[in-house]
Protein backbone atom coordinates (compact mmCIF):
# COMPACT_ATOMS: atom_id res chain seq x y z
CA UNK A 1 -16.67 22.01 22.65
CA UNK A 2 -15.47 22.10 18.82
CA UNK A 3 -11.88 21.93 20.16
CA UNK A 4 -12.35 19.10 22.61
CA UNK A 5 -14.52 17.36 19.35
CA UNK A 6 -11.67 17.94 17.16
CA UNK A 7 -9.06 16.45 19.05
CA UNK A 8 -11.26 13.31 19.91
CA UNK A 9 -11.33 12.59 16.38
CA UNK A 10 -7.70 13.41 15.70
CA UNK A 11 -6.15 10.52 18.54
CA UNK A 12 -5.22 8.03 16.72
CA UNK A 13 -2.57 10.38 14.87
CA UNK A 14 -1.98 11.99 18.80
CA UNK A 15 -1.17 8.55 20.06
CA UNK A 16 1.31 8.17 16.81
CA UNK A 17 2.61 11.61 17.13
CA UNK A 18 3.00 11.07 21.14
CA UNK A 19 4.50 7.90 20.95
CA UNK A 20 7.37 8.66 17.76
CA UNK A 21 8.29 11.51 20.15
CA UNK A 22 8.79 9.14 23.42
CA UNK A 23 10.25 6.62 20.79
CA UNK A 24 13.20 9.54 20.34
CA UNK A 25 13.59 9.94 24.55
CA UNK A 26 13.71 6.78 25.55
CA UNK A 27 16.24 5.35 22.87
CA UNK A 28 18.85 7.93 24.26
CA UNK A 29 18.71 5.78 27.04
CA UNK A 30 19.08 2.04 25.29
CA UNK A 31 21.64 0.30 26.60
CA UNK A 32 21.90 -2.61 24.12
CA UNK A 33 21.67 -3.15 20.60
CA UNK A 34 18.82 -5.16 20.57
CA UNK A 35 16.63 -2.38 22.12
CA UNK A 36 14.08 -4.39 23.20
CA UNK A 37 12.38 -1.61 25.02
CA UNK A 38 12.33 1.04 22.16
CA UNK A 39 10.79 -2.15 20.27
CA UNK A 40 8.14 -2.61 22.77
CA UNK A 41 7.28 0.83 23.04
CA UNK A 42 6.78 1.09 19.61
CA UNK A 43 4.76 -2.04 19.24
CA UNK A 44 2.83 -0.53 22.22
CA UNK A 45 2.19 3.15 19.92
CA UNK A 46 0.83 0.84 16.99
CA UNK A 47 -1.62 -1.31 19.22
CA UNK A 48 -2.63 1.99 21.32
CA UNK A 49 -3.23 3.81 17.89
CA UNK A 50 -5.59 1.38 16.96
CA UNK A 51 -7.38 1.10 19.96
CA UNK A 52 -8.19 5.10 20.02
CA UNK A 53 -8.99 4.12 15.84
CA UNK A 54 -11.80 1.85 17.24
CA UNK A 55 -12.22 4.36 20.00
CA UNK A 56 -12.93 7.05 18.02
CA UNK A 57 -14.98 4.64 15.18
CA UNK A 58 -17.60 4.00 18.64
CA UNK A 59 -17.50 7.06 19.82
CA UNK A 60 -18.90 8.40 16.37
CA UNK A 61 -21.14 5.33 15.75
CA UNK A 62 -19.48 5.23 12.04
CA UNK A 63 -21.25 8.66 10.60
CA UNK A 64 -19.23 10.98 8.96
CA UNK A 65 -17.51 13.88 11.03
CA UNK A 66 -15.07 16.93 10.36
CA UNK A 67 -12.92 18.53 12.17
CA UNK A 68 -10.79 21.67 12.49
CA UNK A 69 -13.08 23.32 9.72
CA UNK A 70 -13.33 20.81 7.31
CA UNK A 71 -9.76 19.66 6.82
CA UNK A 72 -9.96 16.10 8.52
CA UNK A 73 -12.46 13.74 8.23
CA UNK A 74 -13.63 10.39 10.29
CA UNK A 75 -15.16 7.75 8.24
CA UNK A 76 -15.20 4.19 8.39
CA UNK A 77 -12.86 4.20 5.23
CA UNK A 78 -10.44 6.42 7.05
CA UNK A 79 -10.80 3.91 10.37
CA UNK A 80 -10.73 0.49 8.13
CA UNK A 81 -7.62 1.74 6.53
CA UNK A 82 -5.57 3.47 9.33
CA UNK A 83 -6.42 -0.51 11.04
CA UNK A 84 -4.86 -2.17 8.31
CA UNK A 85 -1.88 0.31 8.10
CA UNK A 86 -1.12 -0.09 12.09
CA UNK A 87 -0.98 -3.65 11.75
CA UNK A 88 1.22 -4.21 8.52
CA UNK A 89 3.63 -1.26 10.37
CA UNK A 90 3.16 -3.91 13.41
CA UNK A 91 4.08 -6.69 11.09
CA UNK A 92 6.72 -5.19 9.41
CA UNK A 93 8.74 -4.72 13.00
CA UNK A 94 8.13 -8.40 13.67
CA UNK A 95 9.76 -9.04 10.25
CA UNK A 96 12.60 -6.76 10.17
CA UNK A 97 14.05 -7.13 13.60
CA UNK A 98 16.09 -9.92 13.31
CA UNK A 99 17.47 -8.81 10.02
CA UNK A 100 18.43 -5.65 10.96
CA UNK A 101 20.06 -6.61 14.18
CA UNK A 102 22.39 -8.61 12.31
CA UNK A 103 23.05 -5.95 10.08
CA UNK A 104 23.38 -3.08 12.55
CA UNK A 105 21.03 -0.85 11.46
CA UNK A 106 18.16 -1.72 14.14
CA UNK A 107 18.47 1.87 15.67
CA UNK A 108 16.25 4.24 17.39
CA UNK A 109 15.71 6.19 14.48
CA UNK A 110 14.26 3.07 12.10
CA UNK A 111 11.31 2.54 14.27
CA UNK A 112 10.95 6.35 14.73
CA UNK A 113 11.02 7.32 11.32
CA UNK A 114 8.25 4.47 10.60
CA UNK A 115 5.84 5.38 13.04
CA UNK A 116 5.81 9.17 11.73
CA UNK A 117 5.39 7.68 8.32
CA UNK A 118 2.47 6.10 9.52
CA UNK A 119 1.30 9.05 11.18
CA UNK A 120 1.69 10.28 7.57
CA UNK A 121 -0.04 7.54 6.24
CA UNK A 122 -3.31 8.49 8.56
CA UNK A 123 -3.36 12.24 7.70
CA UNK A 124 -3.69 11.14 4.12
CA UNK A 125 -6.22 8.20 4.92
CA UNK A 126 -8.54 11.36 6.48
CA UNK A 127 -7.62 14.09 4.58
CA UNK A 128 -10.86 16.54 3.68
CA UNK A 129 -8.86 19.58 2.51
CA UNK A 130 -5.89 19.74 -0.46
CA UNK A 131 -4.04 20.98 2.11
CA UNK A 132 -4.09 18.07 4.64
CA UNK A 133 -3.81 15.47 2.01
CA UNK A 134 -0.53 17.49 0.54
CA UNK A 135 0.95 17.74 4.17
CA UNK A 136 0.52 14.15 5.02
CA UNK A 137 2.38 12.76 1.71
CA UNK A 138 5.11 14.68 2.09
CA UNK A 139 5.69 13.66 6.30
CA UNK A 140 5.10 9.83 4.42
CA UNK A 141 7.64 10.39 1.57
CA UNK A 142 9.97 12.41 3.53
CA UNK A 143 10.28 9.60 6.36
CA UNK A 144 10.73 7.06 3.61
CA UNK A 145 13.38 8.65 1.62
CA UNK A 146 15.58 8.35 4.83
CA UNK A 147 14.73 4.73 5.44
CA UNK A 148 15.95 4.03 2.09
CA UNK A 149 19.40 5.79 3.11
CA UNK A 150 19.61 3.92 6.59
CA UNK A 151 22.37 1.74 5.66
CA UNK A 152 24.82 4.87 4.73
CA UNK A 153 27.96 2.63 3.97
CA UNK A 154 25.45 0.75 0.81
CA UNK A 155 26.61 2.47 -2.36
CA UNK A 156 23.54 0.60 -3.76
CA UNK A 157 21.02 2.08 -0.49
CA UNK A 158 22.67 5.19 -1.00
CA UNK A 159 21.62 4.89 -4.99
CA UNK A 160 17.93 3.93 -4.08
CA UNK A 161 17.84 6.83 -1.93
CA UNK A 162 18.57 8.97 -4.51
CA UNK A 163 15.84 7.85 -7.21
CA UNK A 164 13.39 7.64 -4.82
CA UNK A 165 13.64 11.11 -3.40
CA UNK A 166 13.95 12.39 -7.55
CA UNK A 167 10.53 10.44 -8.23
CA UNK A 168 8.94 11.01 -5.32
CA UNK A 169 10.17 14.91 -5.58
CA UNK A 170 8.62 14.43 -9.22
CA UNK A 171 5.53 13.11 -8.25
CA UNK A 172 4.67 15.33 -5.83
CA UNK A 173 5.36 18.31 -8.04
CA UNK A 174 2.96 16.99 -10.82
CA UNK A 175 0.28 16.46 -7.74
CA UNK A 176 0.97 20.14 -6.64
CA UNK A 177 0.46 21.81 -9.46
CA UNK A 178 -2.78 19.54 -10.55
CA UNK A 179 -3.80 20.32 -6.96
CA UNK A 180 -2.89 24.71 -7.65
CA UNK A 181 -4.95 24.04 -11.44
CA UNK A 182 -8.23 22.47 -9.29
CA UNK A 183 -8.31 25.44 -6.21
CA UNK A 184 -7.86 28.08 -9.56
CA UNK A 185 -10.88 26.63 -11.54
CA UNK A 186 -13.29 25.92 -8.03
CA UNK A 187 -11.73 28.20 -5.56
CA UNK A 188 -11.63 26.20 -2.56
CA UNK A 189 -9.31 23.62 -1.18
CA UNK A 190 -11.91 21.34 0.52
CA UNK A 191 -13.16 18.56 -1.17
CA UNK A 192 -17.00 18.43 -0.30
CA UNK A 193 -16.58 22.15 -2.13
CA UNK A 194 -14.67 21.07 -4.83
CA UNK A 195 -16.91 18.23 -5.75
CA UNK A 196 -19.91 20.90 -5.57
CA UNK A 197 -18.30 23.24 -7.74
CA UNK A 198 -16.94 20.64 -10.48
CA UNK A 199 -20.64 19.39 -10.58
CA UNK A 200 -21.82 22.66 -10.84
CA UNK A 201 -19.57 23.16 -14.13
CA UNK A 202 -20.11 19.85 -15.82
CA UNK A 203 -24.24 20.35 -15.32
CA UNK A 204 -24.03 23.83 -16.24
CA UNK A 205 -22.02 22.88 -19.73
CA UNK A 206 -19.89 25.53 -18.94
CA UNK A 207 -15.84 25.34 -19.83
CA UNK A 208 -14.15 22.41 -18.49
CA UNK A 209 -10.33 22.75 -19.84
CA UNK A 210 -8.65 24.32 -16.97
CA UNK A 211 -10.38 21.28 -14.82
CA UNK A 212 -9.29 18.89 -16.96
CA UNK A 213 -5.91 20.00 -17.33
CA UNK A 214 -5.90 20.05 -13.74
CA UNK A 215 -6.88 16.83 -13.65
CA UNK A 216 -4.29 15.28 -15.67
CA UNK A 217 -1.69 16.41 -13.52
CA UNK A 218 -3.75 14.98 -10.28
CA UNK A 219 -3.76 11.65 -11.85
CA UNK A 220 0.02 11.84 -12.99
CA UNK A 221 0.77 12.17 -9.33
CA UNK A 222 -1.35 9.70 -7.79
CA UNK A 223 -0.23 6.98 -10.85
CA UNK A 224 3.38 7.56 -9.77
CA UNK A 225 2.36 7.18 -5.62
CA UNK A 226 0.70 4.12 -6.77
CA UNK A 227 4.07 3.02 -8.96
CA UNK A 228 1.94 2.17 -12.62
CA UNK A 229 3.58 2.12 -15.90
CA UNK A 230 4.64 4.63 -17.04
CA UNK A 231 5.34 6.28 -13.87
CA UNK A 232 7.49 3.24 -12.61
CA UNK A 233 10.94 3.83 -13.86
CA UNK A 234 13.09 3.50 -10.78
CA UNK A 235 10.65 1.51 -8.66
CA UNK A 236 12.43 -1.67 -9.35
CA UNK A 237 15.50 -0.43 -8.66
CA UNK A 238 14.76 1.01 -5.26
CA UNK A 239 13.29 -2.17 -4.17
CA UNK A 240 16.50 -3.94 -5.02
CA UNK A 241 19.01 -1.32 -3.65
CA UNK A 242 17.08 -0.85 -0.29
CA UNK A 243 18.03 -3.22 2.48
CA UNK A 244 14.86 -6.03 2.57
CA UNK A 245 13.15 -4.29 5.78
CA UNK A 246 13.18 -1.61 4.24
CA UNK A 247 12.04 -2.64 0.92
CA UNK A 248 9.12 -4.61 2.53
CA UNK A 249 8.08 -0.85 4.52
CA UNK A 250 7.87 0.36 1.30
CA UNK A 251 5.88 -2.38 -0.49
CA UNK A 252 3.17 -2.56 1.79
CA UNK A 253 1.42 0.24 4.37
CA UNK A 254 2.14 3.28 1.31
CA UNK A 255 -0.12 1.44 -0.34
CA UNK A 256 -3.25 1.56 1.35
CA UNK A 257 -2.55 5.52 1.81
CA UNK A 258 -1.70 5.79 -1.76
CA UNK A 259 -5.48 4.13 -2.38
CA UNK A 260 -6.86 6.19 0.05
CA UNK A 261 -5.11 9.23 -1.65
CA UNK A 262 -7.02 8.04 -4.86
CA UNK A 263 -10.17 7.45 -3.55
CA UNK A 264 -10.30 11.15 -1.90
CA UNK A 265 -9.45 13.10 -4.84
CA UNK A 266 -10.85 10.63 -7.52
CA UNK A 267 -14.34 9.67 -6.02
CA UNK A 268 -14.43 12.48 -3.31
CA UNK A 269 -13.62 15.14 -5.11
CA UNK A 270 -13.97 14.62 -8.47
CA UNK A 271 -16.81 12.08 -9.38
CA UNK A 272 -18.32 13.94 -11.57
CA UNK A 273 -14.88 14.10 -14.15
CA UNK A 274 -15.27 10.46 -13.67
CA UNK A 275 -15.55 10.05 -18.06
CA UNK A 276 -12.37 11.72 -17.76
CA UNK A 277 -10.03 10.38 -15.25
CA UNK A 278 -11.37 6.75 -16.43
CA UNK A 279 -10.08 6.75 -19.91
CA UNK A 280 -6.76 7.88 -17.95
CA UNK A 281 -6.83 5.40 -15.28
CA UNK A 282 -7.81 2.72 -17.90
CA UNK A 283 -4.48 2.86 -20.18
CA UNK A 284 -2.48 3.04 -16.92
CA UNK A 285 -4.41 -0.25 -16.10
CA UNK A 286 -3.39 -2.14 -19.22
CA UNK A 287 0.15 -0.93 -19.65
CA UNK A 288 0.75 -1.74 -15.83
CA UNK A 289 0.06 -5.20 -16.34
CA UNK A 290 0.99 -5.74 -19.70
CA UNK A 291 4.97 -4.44 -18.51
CA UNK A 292 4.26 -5.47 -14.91
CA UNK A 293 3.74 -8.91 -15.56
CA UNK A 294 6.22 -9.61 -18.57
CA UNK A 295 9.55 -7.65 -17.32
CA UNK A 296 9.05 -9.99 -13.73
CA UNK A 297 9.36 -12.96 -16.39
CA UNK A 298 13.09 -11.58 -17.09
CA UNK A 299 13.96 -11.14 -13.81
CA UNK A 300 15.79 -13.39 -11.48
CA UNK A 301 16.20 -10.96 -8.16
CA UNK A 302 13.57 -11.68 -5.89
CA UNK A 303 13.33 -7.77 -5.28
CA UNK A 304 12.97 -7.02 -8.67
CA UNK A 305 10.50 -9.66 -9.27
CA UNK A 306 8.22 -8.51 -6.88
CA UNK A 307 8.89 -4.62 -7.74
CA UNK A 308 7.58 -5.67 -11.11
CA UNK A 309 4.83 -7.84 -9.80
CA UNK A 310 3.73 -5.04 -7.69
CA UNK A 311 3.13 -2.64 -10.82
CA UNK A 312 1.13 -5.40 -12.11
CA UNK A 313 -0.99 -5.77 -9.15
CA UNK A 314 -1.21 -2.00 -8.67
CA UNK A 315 -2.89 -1.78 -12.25
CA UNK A 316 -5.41 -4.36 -11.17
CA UNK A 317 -6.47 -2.48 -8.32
CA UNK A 318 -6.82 0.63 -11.38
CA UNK A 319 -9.31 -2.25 -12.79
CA UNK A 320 -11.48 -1.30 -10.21
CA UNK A 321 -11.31 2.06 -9.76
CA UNK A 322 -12.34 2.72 -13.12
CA UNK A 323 -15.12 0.69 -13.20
CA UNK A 324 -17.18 3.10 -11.09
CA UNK A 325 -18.98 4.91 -13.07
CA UNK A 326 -19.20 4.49 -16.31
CA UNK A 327 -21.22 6.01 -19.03
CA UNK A 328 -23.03 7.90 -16.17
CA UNK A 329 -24.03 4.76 -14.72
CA UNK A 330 -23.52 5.14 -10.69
CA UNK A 331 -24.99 1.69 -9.60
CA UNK A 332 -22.01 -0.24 -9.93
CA UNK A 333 -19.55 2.22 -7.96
CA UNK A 334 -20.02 1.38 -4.59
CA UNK A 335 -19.20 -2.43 -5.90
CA UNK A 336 -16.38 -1.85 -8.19
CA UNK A 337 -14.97 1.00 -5.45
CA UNK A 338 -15.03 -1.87 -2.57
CA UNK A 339 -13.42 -4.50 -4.88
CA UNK A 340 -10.37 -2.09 -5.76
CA UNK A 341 -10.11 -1.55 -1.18
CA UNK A 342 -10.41 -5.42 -0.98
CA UNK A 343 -7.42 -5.53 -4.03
CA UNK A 344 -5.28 -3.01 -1.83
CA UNK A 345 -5.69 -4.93 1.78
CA UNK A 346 -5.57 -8.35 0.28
CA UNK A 347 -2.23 -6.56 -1.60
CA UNK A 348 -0.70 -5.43 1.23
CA UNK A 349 -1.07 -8.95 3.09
CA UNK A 350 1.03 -10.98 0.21
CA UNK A 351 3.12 -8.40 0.27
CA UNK A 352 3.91 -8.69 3.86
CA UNK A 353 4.19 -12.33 3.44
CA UNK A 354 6.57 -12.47 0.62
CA UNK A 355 9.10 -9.97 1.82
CA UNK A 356 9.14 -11.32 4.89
CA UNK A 357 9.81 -15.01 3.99
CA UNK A 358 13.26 -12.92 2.28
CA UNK A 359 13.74 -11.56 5.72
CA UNK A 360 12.91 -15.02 7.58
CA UNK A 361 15.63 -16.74 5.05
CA UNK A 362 18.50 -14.28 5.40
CA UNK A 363 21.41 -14.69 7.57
CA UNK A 364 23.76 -12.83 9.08
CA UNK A 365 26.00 -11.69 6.13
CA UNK A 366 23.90 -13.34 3.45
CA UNK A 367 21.15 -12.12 1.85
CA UNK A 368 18.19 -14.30 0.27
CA UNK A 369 17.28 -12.32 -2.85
CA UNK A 370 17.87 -14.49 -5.77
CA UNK A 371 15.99 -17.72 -7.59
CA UNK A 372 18.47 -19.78 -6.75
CA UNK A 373 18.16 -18.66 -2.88
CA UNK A 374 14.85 -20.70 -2.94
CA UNK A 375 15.92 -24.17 -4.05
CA UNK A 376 15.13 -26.89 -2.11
CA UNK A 377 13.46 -24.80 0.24
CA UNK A 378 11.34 -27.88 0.88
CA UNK A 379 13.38 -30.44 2.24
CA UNK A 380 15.10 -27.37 4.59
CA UNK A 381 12.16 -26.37 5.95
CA UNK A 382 8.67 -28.40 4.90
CA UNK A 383 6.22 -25.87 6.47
CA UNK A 384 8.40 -22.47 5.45
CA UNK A 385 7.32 -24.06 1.99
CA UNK A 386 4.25 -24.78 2.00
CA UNK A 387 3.68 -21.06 3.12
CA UNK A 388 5.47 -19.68 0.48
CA UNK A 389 3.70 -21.95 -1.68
CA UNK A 390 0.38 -20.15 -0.05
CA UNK A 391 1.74 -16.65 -0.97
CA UNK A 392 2.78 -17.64 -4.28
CA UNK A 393 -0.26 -19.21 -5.31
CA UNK A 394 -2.45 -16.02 -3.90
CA UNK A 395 -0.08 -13.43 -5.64
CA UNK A 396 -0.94 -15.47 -8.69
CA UNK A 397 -4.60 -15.57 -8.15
CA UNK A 398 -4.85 -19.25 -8.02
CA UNK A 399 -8.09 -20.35 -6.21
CA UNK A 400 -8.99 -20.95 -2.84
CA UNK A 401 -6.64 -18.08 -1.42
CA UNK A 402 -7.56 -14.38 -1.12
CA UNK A 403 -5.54 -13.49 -4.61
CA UNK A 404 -8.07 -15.37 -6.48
CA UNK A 405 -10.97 -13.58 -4.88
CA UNK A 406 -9.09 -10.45 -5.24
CA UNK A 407 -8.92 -10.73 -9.01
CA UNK A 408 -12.10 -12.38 -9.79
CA UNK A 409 -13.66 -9.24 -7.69
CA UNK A 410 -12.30 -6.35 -9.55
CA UNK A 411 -12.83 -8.53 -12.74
CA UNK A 412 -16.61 -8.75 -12.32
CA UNK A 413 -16.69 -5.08 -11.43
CA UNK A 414 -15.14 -4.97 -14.77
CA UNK A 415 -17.26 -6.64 -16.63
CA UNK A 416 -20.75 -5.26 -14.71
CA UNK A 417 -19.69 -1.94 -16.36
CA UNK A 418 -19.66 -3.52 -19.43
CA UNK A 419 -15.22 -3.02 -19.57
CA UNK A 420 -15.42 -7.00 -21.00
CA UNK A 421 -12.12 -6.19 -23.07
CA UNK A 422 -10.21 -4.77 -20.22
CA UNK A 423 -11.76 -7.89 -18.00
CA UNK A 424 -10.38 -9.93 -20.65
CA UNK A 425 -6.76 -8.52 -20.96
CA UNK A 426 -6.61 -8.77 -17.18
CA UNK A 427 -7.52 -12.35 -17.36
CA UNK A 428 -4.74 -12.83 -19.87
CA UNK A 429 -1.89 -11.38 -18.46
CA UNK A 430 -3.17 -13.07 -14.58
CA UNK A 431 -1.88 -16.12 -16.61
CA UNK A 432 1.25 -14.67 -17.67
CA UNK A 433 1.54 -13.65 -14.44
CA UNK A 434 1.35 -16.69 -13.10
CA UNK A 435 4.43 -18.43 -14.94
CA UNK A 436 7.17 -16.50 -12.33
CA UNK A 437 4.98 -17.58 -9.14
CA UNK A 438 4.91 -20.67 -10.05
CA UNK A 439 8.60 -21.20 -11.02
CA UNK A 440 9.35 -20.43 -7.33
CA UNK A 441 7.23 -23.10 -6.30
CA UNK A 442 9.04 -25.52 -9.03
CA UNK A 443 12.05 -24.75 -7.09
CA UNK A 444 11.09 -24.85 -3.99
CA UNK A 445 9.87 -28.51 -4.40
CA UNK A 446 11.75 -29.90 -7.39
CA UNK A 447 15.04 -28.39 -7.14
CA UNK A 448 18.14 -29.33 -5.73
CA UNK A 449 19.25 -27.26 -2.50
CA UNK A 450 21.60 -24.86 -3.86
CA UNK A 451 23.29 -25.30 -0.17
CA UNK A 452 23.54 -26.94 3.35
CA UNK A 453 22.12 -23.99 5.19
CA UNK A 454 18.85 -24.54 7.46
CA UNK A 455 16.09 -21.65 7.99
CA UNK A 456 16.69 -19.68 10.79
CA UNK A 457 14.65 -20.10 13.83
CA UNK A 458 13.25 -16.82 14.71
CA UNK A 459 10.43 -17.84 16.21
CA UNK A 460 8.09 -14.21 16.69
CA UNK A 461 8.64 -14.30 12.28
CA UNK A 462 7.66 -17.72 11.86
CA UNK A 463 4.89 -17.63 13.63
CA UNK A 464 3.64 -14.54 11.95
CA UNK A 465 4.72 -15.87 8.84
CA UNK A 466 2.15 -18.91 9.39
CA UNK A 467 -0.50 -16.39 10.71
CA UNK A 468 -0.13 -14.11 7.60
CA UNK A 469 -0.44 -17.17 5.12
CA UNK A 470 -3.20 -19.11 6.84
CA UNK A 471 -4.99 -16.02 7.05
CA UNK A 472 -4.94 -15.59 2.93
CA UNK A 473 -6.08 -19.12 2.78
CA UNK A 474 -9.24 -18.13 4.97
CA UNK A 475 -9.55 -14.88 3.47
CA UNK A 476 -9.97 -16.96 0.11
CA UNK A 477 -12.48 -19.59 1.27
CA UNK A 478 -14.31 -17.01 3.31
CA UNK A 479 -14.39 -13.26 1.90
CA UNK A 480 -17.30 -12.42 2.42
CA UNK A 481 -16.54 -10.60 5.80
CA UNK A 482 -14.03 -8.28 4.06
CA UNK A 483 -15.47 -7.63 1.44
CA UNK A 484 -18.36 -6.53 3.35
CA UNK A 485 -16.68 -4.38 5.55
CA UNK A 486 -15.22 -3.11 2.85
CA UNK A 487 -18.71 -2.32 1.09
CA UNK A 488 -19.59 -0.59 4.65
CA UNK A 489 -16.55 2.05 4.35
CA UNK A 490 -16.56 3.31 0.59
CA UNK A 491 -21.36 3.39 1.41
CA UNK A 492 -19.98 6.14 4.38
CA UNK A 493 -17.61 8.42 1.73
């Protein structure tokens, strides 16, 4: 009964592991270049893995459960999140086809290689154990270090490659040997028993040092997942050397299982360390958006803007996280937790957006990644603006769209734990912030076309183009539904 238990709760990452395996088969067989049935079956995988996600989420009624001895666990956070990563993977094919196609590099092995880095992606979002959270990063990095190289004749791919495999190869080396330093002080690998046995030592008074050192190396390892200052370094470089499709993989779904990898070490595992890992979590906050926000000022590649821009947004999500517990106040974490999830799926959705509108503007043989690129956008294509304008203005945080909510959420979580001058340097550099969103809007509507050539017409992007920016507009005028659900997930952890 425990077996047949165990691998109800694992199908979502069956279906994923099931269908990346037929994925490989059947695209022996492809006949053309546009592989229209490797693309179906693969769209088929994500919407089947999140069927068995809702599946599963019914079949448990939403309580907690473990499997295979405590190594996996089913929660509503792990279901809400493993949701939101099949459907930006889902997204990110309806983005990325076109582009690649022109490019020759939509092969077999791209959607492969994406749908075991979601599989990665879920391991992590329901990891109980040190040991399943460690084995599902490294499936997730290892499947996006060779995305990075898919375009092999790209000196600058080829470059990206590189730096991301040495930082992620870094990162997951400091998260290793934090991990090692936590099973030597508490002796156990699972996280229910490692949160018993760190409260036991921080009641008891007894010796903390080996924890904390631990700890240090934890929270190295998750800041450079998440990409904060000063773990960025090459992060802005591998968004501008990958091809866009690739770029825009990377920007979005590793997101949500880089929060989730926070959340189950952080809050999980290690809530009662929370004085510690705060203070940590808190100068990664405020250099993140400090350098975030003014190096994207600099910057006139799109890529690089948005690399930069994501290291600011990253250390607002940190904004909530920290704001937990505080001074051994508790009754503010289940808020300030949920505003940091809302941060991360709101996140992922501009991100979506704004990558793809470079992927919806590029040609065969010409690339949209520069300021320039976006002149005149407006009198090319009216309604391609105005939904860039949406993204913009949500990336910026300007009210009614879900950005605004976003920021003024993990602000007032902020400020309810009594962080007012961390609430106050976020609200500062959200305005300096603002001045590079807003210059693409400038020149989308005041500019000049810098030339003759009209949008494409693809329609399956556009129309999920106007889907993903109408939905931030609701999102913004109506969060309430999110954010609740959101409230429901971190109440089950």
């Amino acid at each position: 009964m425990n077996a047949a238990n165990d691998l109800f709760l694992v199908l979502p990452e069956l279906v994923l592991l099931a269908g990346g395996c037929a994925l490989l088969v059947a695209d022996l067989y492809a006949k053309s270049e546009a592989r229209r049935a490797s693309y179906l079956l693969a769209q088929a995988t994500l919407a089947a893995s999140a069927a068995a996600t809702l599946f599963v989420l019914w079949g448990t009624g939403g309580a907690l459960a473990y499997a295979f001895h405590g190594l996996y666990v089913a929660d509503v956070l792990a279901h809400v999140l493993k949701l939101a990563a099949c459907g930006a993977v889902s997204a990110a094919l309806v983005y990325s086809r076109r582009y690649l196609l022109d490019r020759g590099l939509w092969r077999g092995e791209f959607l492969a290689l994406l749908l075991f880095a979601l599989l990665g992606m879920a391991v992590m979002m329901s990891a109980a154990s040190f040991l399943t959270l460690y084995l599902g990063l490294e499936l997730l990095s290892l499947c996006l270090y060779a995305l990075v190289a898919l375009q092999r004749d790209s000196a600058a791919a080829t470059e990206a490659a590189m730096k991301y495999f040495v930082l992620g190869a870094l990162a997951s080396g400091l998260l290793l040997y934090g991990l090692s330093m936590l099973y030597g002080a508490t002796g156990s690998l699972a996280l229910t028993e490692v949160a018993r046995q760190v409260g036991l030592a921080v009641r008891g008074g007894t010796q903390q040092t080996f924890l904390v050192f631990g700890l240090v190396f934890v929270v190295a390892g998750i800041a450079f997942k998440l990409g904060v200052v000063p773990f960025h370094m090459w992060i802005p470089d591998v968004y501008q050397g990958a091809p866009t499709a690739i770029t825009l993989v990377i920007g979005s779904a590793p997101k949500l299982a880089a929060f989730a990898m926070a959340v189950r070490l952080l809050v999980n595992g290690l809530l009662e360390l929370a004085a510690d890992w705060q203070q940590m979590l808190a100068i990664l906050a405020v250099l993140s958006m400090a350098l975030g926000n003014l190096a994207a000022i600099a910057q006139t590649n799109l890529k690089r803007m948005l690399a930069y821009s994501t290291i600011a947004h990253m250390g607002f999500m940190l904004l909530g996280l920290l704001s937990g517990v505080v001074g051994g106040n508790w009754l503010n974490a289940a808020d300030a937790y949920a505003a940091a999830m809302f941060y991360t799926l709101v996140y992922v959705a501009m991100s979506l957006g704004a990558f793809g509108v470079l992927l919806l503007l590029s040609t065969r043989g010409v690339e949209c990644e520069t300021l320039d690129d976006m002149k005149g956008l407006n009198r090319r294509s009216p309604w391609t603006a105005f939904l860039v304008l949406l993204l913009m203005f949500s990336l910026a945080g300007v009210p009614p769209t879900a950005g605004f909510y976003a920021k003024f959420a993990v602000i007032s979580a902020a400020v309810n734990a009594g962080q007012v001058g961390l609430a106050v340097f976020a609200v500062l550099f959200s305005l300096v912030g603002a001045f590079y969103y807003l210059r693409i809007v400038k020149l989308m509507y005041f500019d000049e076309p810098a030339g003759a050539s009209a949008v494409p017409q693809d329609r399956g992007a556009r129309m999920l183009l106007s889907a993903n920016g109408l939905a931030l507009l609701a999102v913004g005028l109506l969060p309430q539904p999110l954010m609740g659900l959101c409230f429901v997930a971190i109440k089950s952890l």
